[in-house]
PDB file of N, CA and C in Angstrom:
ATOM      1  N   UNK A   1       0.847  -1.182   0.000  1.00  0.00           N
ATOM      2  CA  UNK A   1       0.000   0.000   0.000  1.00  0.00           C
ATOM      3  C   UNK A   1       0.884   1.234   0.000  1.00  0.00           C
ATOM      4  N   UNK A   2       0.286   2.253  -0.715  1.00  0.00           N
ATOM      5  CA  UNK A   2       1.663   3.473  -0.768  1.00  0.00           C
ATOM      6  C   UNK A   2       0.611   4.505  -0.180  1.00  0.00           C
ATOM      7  N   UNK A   3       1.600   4.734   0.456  1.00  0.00           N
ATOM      8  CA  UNK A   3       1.080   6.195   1.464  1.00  0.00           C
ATOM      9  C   UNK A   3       1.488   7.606   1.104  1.00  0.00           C
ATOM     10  N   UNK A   4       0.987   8.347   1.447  1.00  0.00           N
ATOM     11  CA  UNK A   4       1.797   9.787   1.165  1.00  0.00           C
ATOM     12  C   UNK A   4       2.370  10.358   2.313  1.00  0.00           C
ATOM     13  N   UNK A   5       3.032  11.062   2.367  1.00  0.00           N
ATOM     14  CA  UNK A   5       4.057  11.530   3.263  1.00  0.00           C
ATOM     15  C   UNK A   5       2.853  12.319   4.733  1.00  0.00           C
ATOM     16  N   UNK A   6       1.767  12.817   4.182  1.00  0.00           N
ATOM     17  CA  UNK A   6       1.014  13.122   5.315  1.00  0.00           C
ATOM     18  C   UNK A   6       0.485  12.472   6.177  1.00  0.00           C
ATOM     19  N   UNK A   7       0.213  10.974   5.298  1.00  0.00           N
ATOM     20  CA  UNK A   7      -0.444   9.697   6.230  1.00  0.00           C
ATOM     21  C   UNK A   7       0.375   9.148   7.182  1.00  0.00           C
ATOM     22  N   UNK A   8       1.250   9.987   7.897  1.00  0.00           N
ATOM     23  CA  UNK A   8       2.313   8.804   9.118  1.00  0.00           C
ATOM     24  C   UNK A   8       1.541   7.665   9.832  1.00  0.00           C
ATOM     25  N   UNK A   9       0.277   8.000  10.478  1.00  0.00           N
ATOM     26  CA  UNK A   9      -0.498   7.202  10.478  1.00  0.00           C
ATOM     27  C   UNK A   9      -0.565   5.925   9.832  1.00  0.00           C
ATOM     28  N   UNK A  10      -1.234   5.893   8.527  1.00  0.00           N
ATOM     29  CA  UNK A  10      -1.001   4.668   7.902  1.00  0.00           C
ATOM     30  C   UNK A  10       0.191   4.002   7.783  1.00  0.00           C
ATOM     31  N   UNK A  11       1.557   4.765   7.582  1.00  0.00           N
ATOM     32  CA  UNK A  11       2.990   4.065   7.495  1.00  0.00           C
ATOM     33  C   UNK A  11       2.635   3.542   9.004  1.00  0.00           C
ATOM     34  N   UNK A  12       2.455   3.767   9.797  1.00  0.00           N
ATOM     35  CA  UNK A  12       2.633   3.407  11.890  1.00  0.00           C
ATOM     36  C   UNK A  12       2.049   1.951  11.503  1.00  0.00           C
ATOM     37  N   UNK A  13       0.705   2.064  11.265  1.00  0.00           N
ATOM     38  CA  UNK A  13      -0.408   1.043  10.986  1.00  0.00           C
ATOM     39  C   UNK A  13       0.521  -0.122  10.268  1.00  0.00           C
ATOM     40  N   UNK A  14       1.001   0.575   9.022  1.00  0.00           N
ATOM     41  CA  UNK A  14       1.563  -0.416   7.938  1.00  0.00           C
ATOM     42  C   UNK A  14       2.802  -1.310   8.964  1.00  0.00           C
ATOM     43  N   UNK A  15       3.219  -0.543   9.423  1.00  0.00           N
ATOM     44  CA  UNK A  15       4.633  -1.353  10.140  1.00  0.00           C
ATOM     45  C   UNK A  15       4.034  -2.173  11.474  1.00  0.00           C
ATOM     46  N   UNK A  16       2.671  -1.910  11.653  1.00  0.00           N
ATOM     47  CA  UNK A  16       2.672  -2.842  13.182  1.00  0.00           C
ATOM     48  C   UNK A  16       2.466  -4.083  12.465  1.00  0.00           C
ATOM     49  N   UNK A  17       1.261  -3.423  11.676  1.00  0.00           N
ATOM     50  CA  UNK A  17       0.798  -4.771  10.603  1.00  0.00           C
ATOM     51  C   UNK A  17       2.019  -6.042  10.436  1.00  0.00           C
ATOM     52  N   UNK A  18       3.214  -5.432  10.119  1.00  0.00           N
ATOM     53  CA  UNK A  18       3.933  -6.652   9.108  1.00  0.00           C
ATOM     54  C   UNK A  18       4.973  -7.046  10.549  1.00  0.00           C
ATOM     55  N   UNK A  19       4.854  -6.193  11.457  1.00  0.00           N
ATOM     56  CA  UNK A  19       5.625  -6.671  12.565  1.00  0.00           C
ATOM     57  C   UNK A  19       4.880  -7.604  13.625  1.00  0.00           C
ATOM     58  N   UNK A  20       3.614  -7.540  13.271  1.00  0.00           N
ATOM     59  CA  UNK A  20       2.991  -8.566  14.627  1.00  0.00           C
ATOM     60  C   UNK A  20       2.515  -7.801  15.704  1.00  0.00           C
ATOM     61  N   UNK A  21       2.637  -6.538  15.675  1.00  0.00           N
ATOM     62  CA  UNK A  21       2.323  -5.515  17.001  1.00  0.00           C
ATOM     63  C   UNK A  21       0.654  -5.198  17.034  1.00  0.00           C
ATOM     64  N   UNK A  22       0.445  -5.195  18.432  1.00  0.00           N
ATOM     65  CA  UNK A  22      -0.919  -4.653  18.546  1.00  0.00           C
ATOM     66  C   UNK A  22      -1.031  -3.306  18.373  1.00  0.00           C
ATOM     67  N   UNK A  23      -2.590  -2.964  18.014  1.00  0.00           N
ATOM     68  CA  UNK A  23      -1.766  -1.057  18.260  1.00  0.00           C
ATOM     69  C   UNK A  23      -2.298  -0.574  19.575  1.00  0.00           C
ATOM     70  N   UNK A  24      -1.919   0.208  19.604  1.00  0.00           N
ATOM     71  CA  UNK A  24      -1.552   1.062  21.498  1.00  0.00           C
ATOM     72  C   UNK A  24      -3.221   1.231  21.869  1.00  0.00           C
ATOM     73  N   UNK A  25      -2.734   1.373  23.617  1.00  0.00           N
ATOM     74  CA  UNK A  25      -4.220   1.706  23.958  1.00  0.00           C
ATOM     75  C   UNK A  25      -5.306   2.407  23.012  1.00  0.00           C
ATOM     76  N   UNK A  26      -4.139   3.359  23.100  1.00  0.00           N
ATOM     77  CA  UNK A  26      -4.936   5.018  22.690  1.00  0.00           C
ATOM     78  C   UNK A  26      -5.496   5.046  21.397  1.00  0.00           C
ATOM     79  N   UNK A  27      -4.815   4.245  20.680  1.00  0.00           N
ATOM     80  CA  UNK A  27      -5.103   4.058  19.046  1.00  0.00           C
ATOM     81  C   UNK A  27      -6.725   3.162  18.767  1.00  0.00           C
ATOM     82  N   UNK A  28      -6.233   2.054  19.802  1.00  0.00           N
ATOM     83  CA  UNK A  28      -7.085   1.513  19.974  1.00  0.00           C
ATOM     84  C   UNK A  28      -8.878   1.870  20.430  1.00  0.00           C
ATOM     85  N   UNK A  29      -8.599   2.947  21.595  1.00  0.00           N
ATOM     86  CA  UNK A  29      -9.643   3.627  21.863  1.00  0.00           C
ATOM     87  C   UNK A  29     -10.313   4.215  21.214  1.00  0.00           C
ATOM     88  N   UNK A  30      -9.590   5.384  20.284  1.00  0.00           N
ATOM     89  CA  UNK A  30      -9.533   6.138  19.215  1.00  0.00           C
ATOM     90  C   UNK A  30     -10.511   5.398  17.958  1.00  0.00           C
ATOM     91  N   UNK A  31      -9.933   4.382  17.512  1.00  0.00           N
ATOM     92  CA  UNK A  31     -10.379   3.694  16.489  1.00  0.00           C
ATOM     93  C   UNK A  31     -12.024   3.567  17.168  1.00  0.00           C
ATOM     94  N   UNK A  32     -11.681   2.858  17.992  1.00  0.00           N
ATOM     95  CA  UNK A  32     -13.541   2.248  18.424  1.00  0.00           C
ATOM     96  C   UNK A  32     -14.653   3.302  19.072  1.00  0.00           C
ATOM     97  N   UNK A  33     -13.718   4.260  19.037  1.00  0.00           N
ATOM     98  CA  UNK A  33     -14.947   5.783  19.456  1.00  0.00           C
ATOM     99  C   UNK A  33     -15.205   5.961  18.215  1.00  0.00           C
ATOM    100  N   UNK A  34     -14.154   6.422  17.165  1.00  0.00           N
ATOM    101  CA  UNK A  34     -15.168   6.669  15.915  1.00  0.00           C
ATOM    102  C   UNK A  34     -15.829   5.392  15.209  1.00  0.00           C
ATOM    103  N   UNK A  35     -15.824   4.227  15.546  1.00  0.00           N
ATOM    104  CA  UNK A  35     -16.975   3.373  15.050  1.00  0.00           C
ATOM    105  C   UNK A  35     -18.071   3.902  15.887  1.00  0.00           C
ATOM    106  N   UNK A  36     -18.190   3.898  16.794  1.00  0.00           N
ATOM    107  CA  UNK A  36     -19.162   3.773  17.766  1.00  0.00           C
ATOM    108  C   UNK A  36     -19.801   5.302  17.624  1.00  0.00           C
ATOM    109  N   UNK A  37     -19.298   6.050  17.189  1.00  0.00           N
ATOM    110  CA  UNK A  37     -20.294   7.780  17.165  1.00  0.00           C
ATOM    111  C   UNK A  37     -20.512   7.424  15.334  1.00  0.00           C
ATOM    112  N   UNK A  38     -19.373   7.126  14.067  1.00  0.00           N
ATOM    113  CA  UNK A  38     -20.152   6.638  12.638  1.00  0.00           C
ATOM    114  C   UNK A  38     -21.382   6.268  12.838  1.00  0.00           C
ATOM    115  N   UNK A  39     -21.750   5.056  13.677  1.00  0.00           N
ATOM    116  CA  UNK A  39     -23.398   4.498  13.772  1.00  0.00           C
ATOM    117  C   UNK A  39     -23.970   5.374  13.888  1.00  0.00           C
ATOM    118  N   UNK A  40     -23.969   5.917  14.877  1.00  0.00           N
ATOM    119  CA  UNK A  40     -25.297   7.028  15.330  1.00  0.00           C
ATOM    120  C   UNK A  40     -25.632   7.724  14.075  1.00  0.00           C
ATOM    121  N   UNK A  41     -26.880   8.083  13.677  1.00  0.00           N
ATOM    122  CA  UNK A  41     -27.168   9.214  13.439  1.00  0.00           C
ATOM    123  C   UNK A  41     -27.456  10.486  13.535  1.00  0.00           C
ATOM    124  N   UNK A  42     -26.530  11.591  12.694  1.00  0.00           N
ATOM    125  CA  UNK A  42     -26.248  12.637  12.904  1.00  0.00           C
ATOM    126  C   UNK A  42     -27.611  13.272  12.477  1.00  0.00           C
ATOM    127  N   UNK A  43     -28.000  14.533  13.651  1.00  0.00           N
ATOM    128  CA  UNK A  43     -29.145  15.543  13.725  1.00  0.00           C
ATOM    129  C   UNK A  43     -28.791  16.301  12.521  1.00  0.00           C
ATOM    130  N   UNK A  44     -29.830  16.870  11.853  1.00  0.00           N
ATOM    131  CA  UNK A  44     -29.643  17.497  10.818  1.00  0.00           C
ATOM    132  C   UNK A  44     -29.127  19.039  10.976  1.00  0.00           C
ATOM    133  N   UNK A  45     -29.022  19.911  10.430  1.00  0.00           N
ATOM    134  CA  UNK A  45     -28.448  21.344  10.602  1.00  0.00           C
ATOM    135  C   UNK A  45     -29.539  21.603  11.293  1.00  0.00           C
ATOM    136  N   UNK A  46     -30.566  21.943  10.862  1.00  0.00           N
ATOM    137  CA  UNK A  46     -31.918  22.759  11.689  1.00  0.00           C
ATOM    138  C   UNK A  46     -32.091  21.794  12.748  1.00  0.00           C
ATOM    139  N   UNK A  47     -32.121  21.038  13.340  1.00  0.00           N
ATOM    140  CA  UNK A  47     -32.204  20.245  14.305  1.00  0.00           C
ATOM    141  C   UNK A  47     -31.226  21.188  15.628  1.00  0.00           C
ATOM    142  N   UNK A  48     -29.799  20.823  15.352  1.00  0.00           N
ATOM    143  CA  UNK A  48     -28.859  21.613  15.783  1.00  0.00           C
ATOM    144  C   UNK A  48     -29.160  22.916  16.355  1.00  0.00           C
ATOM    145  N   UNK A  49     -29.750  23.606  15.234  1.00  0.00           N
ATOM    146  CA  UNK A  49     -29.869  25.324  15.291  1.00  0.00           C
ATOM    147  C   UNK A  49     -30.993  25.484  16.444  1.00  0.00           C
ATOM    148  N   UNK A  50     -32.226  24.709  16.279  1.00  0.00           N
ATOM    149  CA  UNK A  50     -33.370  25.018  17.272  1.00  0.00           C
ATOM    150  C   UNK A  50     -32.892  24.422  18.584  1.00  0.00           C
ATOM    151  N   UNK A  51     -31.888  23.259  18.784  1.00  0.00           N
ATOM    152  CA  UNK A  51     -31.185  23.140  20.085  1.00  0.00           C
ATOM    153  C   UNK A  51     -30.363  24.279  21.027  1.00  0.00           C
ATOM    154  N   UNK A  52     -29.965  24.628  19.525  1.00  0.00           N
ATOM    155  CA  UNK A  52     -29.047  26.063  20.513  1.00  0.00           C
ATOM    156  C   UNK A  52     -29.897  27.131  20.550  1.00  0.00           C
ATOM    157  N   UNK A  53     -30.810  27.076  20.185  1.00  0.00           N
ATOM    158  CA  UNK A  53     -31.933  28.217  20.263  1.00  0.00           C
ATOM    159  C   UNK A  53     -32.689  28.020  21.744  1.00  0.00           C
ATOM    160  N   UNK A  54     -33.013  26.640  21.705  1.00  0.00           N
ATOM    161  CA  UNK A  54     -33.306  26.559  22.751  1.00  0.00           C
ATOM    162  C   UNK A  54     -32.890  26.843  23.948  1.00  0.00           C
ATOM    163  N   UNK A  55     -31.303  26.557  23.987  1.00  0.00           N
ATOM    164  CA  UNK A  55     -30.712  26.617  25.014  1.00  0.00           C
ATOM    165  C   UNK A  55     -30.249  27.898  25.955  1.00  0.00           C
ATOM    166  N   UNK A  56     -30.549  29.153  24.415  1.00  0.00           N
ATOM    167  CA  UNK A  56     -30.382  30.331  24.067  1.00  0.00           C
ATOM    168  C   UNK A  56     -31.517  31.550  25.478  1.00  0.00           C
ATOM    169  N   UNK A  57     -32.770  30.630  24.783  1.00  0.00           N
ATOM    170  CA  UNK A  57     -34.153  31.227  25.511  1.00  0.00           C
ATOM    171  C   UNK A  57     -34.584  30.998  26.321  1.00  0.00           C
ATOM    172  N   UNK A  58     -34.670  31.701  27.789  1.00  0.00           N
ATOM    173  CA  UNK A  58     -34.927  31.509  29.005  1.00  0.00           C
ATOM    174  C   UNK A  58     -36.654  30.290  28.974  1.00  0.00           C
ATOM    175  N   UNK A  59     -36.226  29.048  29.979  1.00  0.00           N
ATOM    176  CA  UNK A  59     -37.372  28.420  29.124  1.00  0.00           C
ATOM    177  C   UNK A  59     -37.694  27.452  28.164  1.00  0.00           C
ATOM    178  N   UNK A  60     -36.721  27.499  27.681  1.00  0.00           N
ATOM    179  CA  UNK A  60     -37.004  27.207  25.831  1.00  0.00           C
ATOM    180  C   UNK A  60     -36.834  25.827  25.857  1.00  0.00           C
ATOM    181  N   UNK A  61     -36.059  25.395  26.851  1.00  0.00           N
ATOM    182  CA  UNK A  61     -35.761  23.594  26.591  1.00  0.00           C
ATOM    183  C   UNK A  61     -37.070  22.740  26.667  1.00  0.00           C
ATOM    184  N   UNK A  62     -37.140  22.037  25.890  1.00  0.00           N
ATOM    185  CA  UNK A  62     -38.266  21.313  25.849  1.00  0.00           C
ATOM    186  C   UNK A  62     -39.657  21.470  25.197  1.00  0.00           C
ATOM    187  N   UNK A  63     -39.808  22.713  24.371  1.00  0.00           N
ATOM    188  CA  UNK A  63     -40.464  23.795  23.813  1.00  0.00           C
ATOM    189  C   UNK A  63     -40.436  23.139  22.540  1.00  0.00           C
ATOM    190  N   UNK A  64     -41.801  22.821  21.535  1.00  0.00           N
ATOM    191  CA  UNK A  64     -42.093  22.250  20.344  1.00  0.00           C
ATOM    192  C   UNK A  64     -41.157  23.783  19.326  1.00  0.00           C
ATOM    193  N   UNK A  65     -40.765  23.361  17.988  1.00  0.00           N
ATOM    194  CA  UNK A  65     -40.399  24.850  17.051  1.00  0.00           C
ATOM    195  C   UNK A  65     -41.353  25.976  17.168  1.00  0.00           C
ATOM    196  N   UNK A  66     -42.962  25.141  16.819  1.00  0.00           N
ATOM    197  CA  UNK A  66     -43.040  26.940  16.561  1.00  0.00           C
ATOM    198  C   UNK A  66     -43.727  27.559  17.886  1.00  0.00           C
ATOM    199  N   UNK A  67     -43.671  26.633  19.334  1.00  0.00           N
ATOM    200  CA  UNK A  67     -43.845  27.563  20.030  1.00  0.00           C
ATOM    201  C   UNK A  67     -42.361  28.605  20.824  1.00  0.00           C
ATOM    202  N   UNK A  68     -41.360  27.860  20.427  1.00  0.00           N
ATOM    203  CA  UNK A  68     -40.198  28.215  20.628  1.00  0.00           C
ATOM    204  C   UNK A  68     -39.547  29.580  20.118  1.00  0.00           C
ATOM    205  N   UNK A  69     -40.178  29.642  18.450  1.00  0.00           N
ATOM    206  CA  UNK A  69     -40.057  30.850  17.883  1.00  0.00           C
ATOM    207  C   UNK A  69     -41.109  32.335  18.365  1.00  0.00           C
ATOM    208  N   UNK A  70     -42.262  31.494  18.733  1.00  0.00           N
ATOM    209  CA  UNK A  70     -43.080  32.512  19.272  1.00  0.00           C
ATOM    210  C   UNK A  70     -42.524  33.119  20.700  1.00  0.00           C
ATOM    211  N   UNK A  71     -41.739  32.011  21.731  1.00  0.00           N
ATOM    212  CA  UNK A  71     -41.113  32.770  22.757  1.00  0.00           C
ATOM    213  C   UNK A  71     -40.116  33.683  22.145  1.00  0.00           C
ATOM    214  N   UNK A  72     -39.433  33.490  21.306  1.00  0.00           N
ATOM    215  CA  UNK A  72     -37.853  33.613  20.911  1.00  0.00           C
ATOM    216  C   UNK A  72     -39.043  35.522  20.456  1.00  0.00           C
ATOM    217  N   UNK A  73     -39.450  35.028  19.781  1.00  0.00           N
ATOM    218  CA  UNK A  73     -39.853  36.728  19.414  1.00  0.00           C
ATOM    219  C   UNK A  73     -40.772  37.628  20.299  1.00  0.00           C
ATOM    220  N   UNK A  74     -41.106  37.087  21.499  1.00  0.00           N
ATOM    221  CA  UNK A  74     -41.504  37.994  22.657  1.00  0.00           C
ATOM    222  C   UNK A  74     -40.011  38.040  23.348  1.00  0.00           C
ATOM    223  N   UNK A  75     -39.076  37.373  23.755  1.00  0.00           N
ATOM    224  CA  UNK A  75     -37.977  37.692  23.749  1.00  0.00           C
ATOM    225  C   UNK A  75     -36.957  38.564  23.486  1.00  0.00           C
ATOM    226  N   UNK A  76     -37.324  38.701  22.344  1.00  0.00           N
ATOM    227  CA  UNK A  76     -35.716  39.814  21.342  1.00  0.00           C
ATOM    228  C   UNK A  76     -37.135  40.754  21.617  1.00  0.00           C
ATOM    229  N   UNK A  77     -38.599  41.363  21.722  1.00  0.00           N
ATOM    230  CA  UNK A  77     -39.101  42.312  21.986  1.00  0.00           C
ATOM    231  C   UNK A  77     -38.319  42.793  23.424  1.00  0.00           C
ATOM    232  N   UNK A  78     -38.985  41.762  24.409  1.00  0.00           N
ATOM    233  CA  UNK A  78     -38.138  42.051  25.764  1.00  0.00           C
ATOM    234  C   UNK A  78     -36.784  42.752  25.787  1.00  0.00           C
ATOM    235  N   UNK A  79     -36.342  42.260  25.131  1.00  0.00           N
ATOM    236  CA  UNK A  79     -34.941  42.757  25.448  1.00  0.00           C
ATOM    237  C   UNK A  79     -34.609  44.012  24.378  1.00  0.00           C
ATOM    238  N   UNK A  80     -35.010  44.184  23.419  1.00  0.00           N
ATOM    239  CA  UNK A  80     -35.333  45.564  23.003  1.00  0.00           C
ATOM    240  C   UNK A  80     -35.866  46.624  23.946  1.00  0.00           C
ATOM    241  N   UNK A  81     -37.166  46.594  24.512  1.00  0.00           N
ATOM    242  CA  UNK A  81     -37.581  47.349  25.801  1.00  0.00           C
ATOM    243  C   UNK A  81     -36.377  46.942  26.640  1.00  0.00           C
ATOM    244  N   UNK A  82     -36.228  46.433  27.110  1.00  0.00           N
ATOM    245  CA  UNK A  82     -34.972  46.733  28.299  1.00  0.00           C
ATOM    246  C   UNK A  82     -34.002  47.802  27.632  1.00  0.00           C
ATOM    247  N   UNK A  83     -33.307  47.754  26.414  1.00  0.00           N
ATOM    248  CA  UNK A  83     -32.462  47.876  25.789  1.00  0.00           C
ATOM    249  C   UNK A  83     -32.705  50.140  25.451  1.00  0.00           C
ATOM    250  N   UNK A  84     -34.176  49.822  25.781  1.00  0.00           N
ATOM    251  CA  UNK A  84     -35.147  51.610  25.461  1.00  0.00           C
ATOM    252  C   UNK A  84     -35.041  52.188  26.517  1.00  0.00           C
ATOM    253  N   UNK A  85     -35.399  50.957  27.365  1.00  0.00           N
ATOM    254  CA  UNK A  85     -35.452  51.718  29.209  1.00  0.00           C
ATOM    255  C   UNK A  85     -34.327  52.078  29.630  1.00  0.00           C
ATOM    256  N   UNK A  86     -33.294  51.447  29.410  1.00  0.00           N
ATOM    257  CA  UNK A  86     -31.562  51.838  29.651  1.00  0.00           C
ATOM    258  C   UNK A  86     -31.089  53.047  28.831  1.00  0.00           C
ATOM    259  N   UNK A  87     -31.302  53.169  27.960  1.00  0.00           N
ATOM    260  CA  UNK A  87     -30.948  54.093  26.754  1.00  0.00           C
ATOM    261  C   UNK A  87     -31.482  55.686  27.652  1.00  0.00           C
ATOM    262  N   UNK A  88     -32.784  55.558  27.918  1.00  0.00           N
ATOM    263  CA  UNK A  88     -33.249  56.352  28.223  1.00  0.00           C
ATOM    264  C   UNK A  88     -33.046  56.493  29.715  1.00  0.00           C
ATOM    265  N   UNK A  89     -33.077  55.720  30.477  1.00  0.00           N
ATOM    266  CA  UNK A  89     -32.040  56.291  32.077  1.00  0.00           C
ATOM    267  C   UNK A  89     -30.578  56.751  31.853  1.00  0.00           C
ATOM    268  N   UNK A  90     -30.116  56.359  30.861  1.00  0.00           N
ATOM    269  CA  UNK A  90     -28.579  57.095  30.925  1.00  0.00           C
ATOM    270  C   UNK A  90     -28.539  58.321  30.743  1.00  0.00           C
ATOM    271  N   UNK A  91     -29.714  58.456  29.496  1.00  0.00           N
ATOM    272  CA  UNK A  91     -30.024  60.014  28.984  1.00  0.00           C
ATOM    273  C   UNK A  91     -30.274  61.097  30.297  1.00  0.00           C
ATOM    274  N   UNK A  92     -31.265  60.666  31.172  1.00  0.00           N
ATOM    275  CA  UNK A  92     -31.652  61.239  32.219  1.00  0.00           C
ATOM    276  C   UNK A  92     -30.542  61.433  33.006  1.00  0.00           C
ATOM    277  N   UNK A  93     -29.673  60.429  33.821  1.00  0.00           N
ATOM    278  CA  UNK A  93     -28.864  60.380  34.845  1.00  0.00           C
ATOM    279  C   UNK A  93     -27.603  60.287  34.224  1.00  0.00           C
ATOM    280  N   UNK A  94     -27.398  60.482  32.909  1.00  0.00           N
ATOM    281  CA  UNK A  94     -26.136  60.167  32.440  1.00  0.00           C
ATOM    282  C   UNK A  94     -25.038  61.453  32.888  1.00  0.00           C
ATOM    283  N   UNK A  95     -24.097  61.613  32.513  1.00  0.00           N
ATOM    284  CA  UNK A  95     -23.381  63.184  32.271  1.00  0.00           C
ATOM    285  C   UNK A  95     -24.020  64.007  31.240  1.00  0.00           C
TER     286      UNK A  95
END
């Protein structure tokens, strides 16, 4: 098998191979974590996005999409008004 100079890896592999060597714990571990997360199936992008959304919005865990978006946009209102009320106490009490 010909390797390229980036694969040291495979040359390591290639030489335990023809020597009889096991490979190391770590390699070993290594190898069988990524079998073991390959199986699973991976959440799709939007899956992902409404997780961190969730995690985002006071609340939000456990929240179906579109009632999640309906918090999420009384939310960014909320915090706009906060964002008016501050604006406008600095004005008052500011320098």
């Amino acid at each position: 098998m010909k390797c390229s100079p980036r694969m040291i890896s495979c040359k390591r592999a290639l030489r335990a191979a023809t020597a009889g060597e096991k490979p190391s714990k770590r390699r070993w571990r290594r190898r069988m974590k990524r079998a073991a997360t390959a199986a699973l199936p991976r959440p799709s992008s939007v899956q992902m996005k409404v997780r961190k959304l969730q995690r985002l919005i006071p609340g939000g865990t456990g929240l179906h999409p579109d009632l999640l978006f309906s918090r999420t946009a009384d939310y960014i209102l909320q915090l706009r008004l906060q964002v008016n009320v501050l604006h406008a106490l600095s004005k008052i009490y500011g320098p």
